[in-house]
Protein backbone atom coordinates (compact mmCIF):
# COMPACT_ATOMS: atom_id res chain seq x y z
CA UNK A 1 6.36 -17.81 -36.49
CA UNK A 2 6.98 -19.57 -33.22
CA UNK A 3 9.63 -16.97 -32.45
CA UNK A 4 7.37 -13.99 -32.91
CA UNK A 5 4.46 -15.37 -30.90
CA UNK A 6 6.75 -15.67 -28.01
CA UNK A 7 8.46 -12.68 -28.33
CA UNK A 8 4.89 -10.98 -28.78
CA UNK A 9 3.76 -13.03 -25.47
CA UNK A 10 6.17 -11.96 -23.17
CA UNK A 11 5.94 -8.99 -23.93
CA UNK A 12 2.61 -8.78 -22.61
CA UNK A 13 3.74 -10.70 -19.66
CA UNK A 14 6.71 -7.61 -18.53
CA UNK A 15 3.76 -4.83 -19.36
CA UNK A 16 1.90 -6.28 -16.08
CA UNK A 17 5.15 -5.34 -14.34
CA UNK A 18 5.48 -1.71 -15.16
CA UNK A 19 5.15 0.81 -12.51
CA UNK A 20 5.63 -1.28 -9.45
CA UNK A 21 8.10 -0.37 -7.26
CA UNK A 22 9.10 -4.28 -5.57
CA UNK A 23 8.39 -7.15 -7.52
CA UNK A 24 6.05 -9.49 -4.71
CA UNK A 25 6.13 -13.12 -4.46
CA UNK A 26 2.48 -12.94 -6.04
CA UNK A 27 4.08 -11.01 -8.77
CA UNK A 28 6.42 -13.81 -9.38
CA UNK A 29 4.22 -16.47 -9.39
CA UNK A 30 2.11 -15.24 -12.11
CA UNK A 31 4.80 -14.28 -14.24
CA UNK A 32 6.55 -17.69 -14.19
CA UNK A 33 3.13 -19.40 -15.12
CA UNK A 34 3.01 -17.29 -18.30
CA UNK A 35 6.48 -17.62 -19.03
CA UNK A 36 6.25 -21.30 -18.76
CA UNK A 37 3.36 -21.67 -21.17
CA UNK A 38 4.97 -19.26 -23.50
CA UNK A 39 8.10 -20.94 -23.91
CA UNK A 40 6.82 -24.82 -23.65
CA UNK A 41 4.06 -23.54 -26.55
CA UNK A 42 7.08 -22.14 -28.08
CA UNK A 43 8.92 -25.78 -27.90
CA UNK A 44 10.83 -25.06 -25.50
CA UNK A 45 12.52 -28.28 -23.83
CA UNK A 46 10.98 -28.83 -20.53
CA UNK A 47 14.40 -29.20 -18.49
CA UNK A 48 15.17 -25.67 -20.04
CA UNK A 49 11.90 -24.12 -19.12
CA UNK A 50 12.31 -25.19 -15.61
CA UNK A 51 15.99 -23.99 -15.07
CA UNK A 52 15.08 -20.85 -16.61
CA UNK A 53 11.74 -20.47 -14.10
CA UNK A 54 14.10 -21.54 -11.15
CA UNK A 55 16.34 -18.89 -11.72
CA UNK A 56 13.65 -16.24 -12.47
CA UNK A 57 12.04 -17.19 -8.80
CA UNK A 58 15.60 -17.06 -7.44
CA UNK A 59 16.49 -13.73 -8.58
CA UNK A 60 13.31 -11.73 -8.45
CA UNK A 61 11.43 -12.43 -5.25
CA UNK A 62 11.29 -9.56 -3.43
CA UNK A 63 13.25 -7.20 -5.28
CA UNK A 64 13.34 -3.85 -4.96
CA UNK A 65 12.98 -2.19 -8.28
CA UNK A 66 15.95 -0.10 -9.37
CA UNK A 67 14.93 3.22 -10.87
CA UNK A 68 17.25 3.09 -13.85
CA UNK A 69 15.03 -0.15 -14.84
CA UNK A 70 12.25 -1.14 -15.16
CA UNK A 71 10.65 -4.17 -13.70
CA UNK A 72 10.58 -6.27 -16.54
CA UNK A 73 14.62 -5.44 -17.23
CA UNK A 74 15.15 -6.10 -13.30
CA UNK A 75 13.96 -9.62 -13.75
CA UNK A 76 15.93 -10.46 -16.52
């Protein structure tokens, strides 16, 4: 059940992301805040929600979005 909700939740956060063409820092910031309540509701350990946020910031601020993917698949 747990599994479905979050696949179901982040979901919706990626559809927010479709049709830009650079992901903003803006962008970023509320995706990470979703993604973090997702996966803690989820039970997700805290020191692996934060690595997993870090990295997301890391790789995703300011990138241009590649045409073969979409924004969503460009973060991940």
């Amino acid at each position: 059940m747990a599994f479905e909700n979050l696949t179901e939740r982040l979901q919706n956060v990626f559809k927010n992301l479709r049709g830009k063409k650079k992901i903003t820092e803006q962008d970023v910031a509320e995706i990470t805040k979703e993604i973090r309540v997702a996966l803690l509701e989820a039970d997700v350990a805290l020191p692996v929600v934060k690595k997993f946020i870090k990295a997301i910031r890391e790789r995703a601020i300011g990138t241009e979005v590649s045409e073969a993917l979409n924004p969503a698949q460009q973060i991940i």
